[in-house]
C-alpha atoms as a PDB file:
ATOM      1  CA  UNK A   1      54.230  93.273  94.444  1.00  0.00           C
ATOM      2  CA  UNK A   2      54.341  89.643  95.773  1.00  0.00           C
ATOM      3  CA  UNK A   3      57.087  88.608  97.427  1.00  0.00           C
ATOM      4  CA  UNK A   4      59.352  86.117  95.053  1.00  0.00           C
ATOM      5  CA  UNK A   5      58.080  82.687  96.199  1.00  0.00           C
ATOM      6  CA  UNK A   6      61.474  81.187  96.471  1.00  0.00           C
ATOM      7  CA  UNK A   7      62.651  84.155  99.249  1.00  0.00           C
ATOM      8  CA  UNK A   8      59.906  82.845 100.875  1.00  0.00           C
ATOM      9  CA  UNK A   9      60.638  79.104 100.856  1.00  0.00           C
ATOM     10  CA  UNK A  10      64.768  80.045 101.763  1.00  0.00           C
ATOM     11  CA  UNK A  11      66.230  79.466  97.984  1.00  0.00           C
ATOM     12  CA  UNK A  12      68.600  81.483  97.275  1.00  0.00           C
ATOM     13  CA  UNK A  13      70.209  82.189  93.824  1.00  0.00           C
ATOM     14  CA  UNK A  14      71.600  80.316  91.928  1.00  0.00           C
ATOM     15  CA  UNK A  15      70.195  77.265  92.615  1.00  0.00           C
ATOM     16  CA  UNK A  16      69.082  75.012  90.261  1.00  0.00           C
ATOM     17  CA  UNK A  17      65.074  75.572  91.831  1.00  0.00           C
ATOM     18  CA  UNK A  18      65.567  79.341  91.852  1.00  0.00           C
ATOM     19  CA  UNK A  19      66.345  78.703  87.981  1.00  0.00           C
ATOM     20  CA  UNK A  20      63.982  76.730  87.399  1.00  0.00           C
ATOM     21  CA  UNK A  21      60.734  79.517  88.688  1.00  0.00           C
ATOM     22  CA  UNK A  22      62.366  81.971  86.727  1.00  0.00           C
ATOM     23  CA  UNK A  23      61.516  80.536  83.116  1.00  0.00           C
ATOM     24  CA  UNK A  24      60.198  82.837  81.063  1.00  0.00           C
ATOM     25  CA  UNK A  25      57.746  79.789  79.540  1.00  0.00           C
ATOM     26  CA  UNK A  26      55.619  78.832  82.719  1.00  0.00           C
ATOM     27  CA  UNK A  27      53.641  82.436  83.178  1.00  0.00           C
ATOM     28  CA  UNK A  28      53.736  82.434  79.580  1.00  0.00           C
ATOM     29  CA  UNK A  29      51.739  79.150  79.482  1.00  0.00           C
ATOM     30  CA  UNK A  30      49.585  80.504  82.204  1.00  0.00           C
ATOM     31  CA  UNK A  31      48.478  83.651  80.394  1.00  0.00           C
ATOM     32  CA  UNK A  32      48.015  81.438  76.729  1.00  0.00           C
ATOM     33  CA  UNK A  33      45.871  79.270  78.691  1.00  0.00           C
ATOM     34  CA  UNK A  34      43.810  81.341  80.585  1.00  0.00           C
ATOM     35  CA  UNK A  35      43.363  83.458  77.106  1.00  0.00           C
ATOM     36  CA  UNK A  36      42.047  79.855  75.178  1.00  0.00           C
ATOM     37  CA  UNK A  37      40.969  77.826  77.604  1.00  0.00           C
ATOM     38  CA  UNK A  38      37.742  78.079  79.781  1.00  0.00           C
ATOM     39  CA  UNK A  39      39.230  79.547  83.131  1.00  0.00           C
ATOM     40  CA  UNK A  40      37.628  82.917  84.281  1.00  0.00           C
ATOM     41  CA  UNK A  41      39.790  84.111  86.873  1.00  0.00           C
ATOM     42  CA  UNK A  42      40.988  87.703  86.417  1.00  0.00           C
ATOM     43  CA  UNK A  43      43.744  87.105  89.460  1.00  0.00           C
ATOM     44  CA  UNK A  44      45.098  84.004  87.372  1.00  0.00           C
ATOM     45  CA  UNK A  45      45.848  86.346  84.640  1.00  0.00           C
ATOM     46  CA  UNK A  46      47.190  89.059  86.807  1.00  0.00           C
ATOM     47  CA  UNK A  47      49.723  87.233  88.702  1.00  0.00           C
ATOM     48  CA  UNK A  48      50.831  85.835  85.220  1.00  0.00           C
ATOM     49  CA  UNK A  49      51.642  89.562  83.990  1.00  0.00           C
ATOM     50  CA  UNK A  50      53.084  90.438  87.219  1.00  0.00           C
ATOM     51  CA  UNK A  51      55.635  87.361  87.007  1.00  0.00           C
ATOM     52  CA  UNK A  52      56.702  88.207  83.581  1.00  0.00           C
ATOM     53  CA  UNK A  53      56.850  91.991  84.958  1.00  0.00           C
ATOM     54  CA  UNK A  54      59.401  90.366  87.359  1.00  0.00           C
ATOM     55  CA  UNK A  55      61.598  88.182  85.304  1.00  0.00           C
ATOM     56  CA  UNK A  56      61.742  90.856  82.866  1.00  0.00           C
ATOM     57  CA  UNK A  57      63.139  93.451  85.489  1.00  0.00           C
ATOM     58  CA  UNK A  58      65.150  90.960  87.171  1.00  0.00           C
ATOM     59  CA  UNK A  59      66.961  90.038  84.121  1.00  0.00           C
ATOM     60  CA  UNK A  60      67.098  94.042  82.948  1.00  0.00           C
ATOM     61  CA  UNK A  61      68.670  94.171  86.122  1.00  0.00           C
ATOM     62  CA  UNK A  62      71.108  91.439  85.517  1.00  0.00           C
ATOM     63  CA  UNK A  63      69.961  89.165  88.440  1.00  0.00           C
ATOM     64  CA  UNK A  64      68.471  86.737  86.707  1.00  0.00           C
ATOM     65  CA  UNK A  65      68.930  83.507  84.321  1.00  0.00           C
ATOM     66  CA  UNK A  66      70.754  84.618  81.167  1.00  0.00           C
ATOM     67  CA  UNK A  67      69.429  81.774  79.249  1.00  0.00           C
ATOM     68  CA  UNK A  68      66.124  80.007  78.802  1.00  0.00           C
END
């Protein structure tokens, strides 16, 4: 799987931009608009399944946001 984005960049949890990626509603919006809208990408859609794959664990896991 791709490495989390903010590893990459140096944020660590629980920082307020680690938060922030970890919002259930941006690869949400992602996969509703690459389902409606014209984009024709399958990687798009993908990478929007894997991040929800990852919050979901993470927060299974109890390492990530409790609330959004």
């Amino acid at each position: 799987m791709f490495p989390d984005v903010t590893r990459l960049a140096g944020i660590r949890p629980p920082g307020a931009p680690h938060r922030a990626v970890h919002r259930v509603w941006i690869p949400l919006a992602v996969l509703v608009g690459y389902t409606f809208g014209p984009i024709v990408w399958p990687p798009l859609f993908t990478a929007g399944l894997g991040r929800l794959t990852r919050i979901a664990l993470a927060r299974t896991l109890g390492r990530g946001p409790a609330s959004s």
